[in-house]
Protein backbone atom coordinates (compact mmCIF):
# COMPACT_ATOMS: atom_id res chain seq x y z
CA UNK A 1 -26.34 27.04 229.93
CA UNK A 2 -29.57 27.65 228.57
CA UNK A 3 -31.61 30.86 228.30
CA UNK A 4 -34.72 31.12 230.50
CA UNK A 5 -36.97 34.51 229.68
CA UNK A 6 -39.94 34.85 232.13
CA UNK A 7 -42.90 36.36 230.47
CA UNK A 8 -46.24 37.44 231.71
CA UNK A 9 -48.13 34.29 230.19
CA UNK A 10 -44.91 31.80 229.64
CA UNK A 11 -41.44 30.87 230.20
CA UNK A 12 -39.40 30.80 227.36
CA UNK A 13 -36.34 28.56 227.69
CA UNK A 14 -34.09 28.91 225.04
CA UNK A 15 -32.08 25.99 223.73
CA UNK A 16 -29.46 27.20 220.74
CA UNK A 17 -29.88 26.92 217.05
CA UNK A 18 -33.69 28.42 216.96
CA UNK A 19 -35.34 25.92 219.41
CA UNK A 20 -37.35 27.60 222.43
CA UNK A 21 -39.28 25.29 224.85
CA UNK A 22 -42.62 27.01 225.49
CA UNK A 23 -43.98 26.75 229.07
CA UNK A 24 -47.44 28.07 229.67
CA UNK A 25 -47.66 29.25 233.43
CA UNK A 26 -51.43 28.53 233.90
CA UNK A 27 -51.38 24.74 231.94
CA UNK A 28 -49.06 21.64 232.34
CA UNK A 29 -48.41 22.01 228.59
CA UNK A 30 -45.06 22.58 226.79
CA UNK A 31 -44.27 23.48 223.63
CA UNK A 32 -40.99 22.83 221.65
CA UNK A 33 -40.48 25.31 218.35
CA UNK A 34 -37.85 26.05 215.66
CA UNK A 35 -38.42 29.12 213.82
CA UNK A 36 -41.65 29.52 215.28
CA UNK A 37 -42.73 26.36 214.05
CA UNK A 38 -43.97 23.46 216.74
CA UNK A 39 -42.22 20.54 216.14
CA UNK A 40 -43.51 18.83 219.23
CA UNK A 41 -46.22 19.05 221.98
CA UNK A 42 -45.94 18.13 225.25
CA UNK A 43 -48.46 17.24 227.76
CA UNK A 44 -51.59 15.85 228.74
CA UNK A 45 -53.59 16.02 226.23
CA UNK A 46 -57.13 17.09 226.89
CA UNK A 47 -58.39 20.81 225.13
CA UNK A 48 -54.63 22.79 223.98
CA UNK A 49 -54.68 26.64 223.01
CA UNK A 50 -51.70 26.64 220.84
CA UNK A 51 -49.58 30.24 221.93
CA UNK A 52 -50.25 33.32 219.29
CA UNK A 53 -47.00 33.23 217.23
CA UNK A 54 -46.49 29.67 216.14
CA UNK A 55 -46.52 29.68 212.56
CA UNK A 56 -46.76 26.26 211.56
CA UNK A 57 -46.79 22.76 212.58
CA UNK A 58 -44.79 19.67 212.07
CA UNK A 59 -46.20 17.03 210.62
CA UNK A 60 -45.26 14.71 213.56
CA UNK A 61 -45.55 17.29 216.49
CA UNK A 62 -48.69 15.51 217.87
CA UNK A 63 -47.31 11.93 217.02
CA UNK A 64 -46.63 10.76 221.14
CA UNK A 65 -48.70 12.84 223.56
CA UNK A 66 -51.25 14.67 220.68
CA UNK A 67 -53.32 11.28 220.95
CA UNK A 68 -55.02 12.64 223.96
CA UNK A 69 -55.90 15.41 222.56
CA UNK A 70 -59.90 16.36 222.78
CA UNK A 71 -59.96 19.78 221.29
CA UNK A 72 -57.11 22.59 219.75
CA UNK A 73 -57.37 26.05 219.11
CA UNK A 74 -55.18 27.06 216.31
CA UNK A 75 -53.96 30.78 217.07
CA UNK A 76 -53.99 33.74 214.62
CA UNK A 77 -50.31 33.75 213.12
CA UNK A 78 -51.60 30.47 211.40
CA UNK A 79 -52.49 30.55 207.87
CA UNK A 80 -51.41 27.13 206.79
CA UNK A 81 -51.91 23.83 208.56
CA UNK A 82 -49.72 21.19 206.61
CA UNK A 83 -49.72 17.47 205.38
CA UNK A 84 -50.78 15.36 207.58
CA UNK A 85 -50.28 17.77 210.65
CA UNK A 86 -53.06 16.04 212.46
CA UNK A 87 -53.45 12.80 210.71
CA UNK A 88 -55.23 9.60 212.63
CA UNK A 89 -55.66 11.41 216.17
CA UNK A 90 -58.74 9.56 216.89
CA UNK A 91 -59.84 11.43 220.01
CA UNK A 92 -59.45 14.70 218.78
CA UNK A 93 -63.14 15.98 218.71
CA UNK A 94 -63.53 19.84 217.97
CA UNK A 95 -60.80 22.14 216.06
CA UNK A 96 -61.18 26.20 216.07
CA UNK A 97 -59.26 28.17 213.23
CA UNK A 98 -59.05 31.19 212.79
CA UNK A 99 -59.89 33.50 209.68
CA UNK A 100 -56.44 33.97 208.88
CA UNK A 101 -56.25 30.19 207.69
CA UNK A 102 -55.98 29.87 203.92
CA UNK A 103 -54.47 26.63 203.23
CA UNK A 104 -54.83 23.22 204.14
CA UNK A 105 -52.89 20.61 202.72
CA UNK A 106 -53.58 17.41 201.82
CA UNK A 107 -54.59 14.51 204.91
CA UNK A 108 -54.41 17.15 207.39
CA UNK A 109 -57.11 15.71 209.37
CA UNK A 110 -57.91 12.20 208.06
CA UNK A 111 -58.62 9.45 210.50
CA UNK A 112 -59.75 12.01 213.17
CA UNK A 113 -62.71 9.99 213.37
CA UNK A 114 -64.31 11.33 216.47
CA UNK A 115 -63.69 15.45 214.65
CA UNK A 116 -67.43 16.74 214.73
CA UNK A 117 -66.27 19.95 214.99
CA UNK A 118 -64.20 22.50 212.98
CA UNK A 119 -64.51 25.67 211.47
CA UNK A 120 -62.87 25.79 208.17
CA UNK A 121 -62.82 29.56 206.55
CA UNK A 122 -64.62 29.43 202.93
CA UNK A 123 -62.10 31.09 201.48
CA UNK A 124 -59.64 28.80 202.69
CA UNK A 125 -57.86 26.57 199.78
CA UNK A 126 -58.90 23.27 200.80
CA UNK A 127 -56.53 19.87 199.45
CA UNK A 128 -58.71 17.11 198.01
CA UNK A 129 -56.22 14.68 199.21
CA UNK A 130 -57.63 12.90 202.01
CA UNK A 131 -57.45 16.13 203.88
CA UNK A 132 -61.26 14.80 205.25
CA UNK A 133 -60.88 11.42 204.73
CA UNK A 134 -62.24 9.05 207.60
CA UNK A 135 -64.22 11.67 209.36
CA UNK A 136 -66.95 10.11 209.98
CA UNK A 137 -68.69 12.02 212.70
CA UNK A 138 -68.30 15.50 210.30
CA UNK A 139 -70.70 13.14 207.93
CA UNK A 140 -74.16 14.77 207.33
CA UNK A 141 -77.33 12.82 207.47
CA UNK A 142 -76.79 11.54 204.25
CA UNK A 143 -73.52 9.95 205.01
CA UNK A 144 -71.74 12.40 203.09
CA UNK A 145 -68.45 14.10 204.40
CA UNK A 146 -68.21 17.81 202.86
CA UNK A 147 -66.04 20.88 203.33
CA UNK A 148 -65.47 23.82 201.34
CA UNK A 149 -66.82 21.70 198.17
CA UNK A 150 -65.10 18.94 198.39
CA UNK A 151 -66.91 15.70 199.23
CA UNK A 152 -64.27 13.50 201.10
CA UNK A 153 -66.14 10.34 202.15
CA UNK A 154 -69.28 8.95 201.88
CA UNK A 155 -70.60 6.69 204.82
CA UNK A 156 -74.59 6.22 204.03
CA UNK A 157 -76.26 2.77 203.33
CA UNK A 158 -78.03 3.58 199.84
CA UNK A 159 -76.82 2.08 196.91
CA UNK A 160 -77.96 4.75 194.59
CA UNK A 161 -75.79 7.43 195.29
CA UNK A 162 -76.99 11.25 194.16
CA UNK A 163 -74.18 13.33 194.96
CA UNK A 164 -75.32 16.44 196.62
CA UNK A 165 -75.78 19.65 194.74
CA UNK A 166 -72.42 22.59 195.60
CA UNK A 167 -70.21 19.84 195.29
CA UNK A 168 -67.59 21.25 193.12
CA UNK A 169 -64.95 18.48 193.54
CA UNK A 170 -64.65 14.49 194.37
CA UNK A 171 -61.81 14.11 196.07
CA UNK A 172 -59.04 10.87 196.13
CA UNK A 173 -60.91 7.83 197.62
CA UNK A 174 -64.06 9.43 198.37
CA UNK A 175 -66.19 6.35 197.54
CA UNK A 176 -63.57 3.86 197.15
CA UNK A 177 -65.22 0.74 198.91
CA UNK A 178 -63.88 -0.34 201.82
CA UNK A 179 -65.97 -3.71 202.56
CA UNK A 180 -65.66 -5.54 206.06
CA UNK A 181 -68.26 -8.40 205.26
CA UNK A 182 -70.27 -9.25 201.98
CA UNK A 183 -73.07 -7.77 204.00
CA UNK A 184 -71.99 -4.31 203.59
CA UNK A 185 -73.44 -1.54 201.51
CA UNK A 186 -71.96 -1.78 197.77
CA UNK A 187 -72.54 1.32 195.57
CA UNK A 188 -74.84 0.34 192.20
CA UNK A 189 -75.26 3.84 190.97
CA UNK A 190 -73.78 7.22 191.44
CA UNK A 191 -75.47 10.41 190.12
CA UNK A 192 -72.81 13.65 189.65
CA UNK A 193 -74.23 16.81 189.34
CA UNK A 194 -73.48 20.08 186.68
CA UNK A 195 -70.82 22.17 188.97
CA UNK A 196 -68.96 19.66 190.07
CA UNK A 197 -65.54 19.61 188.07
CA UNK A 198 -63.00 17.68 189.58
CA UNK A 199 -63.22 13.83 190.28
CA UNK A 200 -59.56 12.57 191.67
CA UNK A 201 -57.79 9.71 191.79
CA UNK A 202 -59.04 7.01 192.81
CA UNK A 203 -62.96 8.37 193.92
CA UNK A 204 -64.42 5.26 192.95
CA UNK A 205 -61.67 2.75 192.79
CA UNK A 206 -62.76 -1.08 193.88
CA UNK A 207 -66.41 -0.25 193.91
CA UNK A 208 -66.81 -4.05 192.17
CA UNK A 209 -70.40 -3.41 192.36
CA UNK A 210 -70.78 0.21 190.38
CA UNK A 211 -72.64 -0.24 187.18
CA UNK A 212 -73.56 3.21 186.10
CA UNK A 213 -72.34 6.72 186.67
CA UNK A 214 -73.93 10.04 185.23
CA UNK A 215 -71.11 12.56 184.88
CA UNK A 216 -71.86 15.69 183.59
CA UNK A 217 -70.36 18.33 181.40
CA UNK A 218 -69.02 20.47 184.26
CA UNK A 219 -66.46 17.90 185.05
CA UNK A 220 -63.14 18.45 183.23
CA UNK A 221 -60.83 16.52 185.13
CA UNK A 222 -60.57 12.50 185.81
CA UNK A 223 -57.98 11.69 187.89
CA UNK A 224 -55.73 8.28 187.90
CA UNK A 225 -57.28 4.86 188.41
CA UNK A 226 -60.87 7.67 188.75
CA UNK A 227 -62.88 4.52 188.05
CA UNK A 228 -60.23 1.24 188.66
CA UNK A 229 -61.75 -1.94 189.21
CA UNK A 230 -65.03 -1.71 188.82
CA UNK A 231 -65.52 -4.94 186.65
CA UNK A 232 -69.33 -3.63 186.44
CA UNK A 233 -69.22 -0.55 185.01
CA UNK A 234 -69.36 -1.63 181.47
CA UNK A 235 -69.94 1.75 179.85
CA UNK A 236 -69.45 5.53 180.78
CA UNK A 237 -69.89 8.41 178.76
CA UNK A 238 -67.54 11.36 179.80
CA UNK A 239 -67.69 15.05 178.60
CA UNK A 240 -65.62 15.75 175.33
CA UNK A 241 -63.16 18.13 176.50
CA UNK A 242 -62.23 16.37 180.14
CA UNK A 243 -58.37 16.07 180.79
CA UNK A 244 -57.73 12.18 182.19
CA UNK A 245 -54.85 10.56 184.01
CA UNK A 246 -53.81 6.94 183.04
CA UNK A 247 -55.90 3.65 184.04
CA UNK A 248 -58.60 6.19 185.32
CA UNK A 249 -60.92 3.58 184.18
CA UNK A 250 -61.57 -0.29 184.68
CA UNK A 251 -60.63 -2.34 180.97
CA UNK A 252 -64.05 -3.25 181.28
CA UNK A 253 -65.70 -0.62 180.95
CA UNK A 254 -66.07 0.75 177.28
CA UNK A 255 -65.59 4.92 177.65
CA UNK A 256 -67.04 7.23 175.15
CA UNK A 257 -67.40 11.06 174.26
CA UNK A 258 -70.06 13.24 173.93
């Protein structure tokens, strides 16, 4: 027989071997843990105040009933919200965090494509993995999609891309071209500026229309297949002392020192 602990706020039902259902008295809500981690919500849907003690979150704990969700308020005894812990939940609209936050890993939020809001602590270590990816309504006017440094997507409609200025990193797949219809925007030129020292894998892979990049000496790491099929990009001068990953760059394009 199971455990039940009646608390001022919840009902705690305990079910062996470190799981505890979490019953909130005032929401239709329920939350399942394991060492104090959620492994799976249960509800409605709709805006969720996650209970002050969870200390992570499962990376499918939102998977069934977390599709609903509008908005999520992350409690205080979180300082790390893992891979892909709320990955393609297209409704979700407006995360709060708290300071304690200092990691997030990599495609924690990609595909939340309706995510305008969230508050990400600056001195939070932020993946470049995706973690961004797909948000298209955190874009700026530009069409860029930035946090903490990292530019994660672009969206605009020029074809002369100037990257903006505090960028310090490009993450994985940030401009790779994703074309619906020959009538969509294809990237001719992309300007990088000094400070920005980190383009990953894959930033600009299939942009078939690319022809010239400006990379400057900040940058001192290229990641894999960087600059992949771009059949246009016949030349690109990187600085002398950048570190690059294999294929980072098209066999087309003729790659050079300075």
């Amino acid at each position: 027989m199971h455990q039940i602990v009646i608390e001022n706020d919840f009902i705690r039902k305990y079910l062996g071997k470190d799981r505890v259902l979490l019953i909130p008295k005032d929401t239709p809500d329920a939350f399942l843990l394991e060492k104090n981690m959620l492994c799976k919500y249960i509800g409605a849907g709709g805006t969720v105040v996650l209970p002050n003690g969870i200390t992570g979150i499962h990376r499918f704990a939102f998977l069934d009933d977390g599709k609903r969700l509008k908005s999520v308020t992350l409690p205080n005894s979180m300082t790390r919200i893992g891979r892909g812990t709320f990955r393609y939940l297209e409704e979700l609209e407006s995360v709060t965090l708290s300071d304690s936050v200092t990691e997030i890993e990599a495609g924690a939020f990609c595909g939340c494509i309706r995510l305008r809001e969230i508050n990400v602590p600056k001195h939070a270590r932020v993946s470049g993995i995706e973690t961004f990816r797909d948000c298209h309504a955190l874009a700026d006017p530009d069409g860029f999609v930035i946090v903490n440094g990292i530019l994660f997507d672009y969206i605009g409609s020029n074809t002369n891309v100037t990257v903006p200025d505090g960028v310090r990193v490009i993450g994985v797949k940030a401009f790779t071209e994703r074309r619906k219809s020959d009538n969509d925007r294809q990237i001719v030129s992309v300007t990088i500026p000094n400070g920005v020292t980190r383009i990953e894998a894959y930033a600009f892979d299939k942009c078939e229309s690319l022809a010239s990049v400006m990379i400057p000496k900040s940058v001192s790491f290229i990641g894999r297949k960087a600059f992949a099929d771009c059949p246009n990009l016949k030349r690109l001068a990187i600085p002398a002392t950048a570190a690059v990953e294999g294929e980072a760059f098209s066999k087309q394009t003729h790659v050079f020192r300075y």
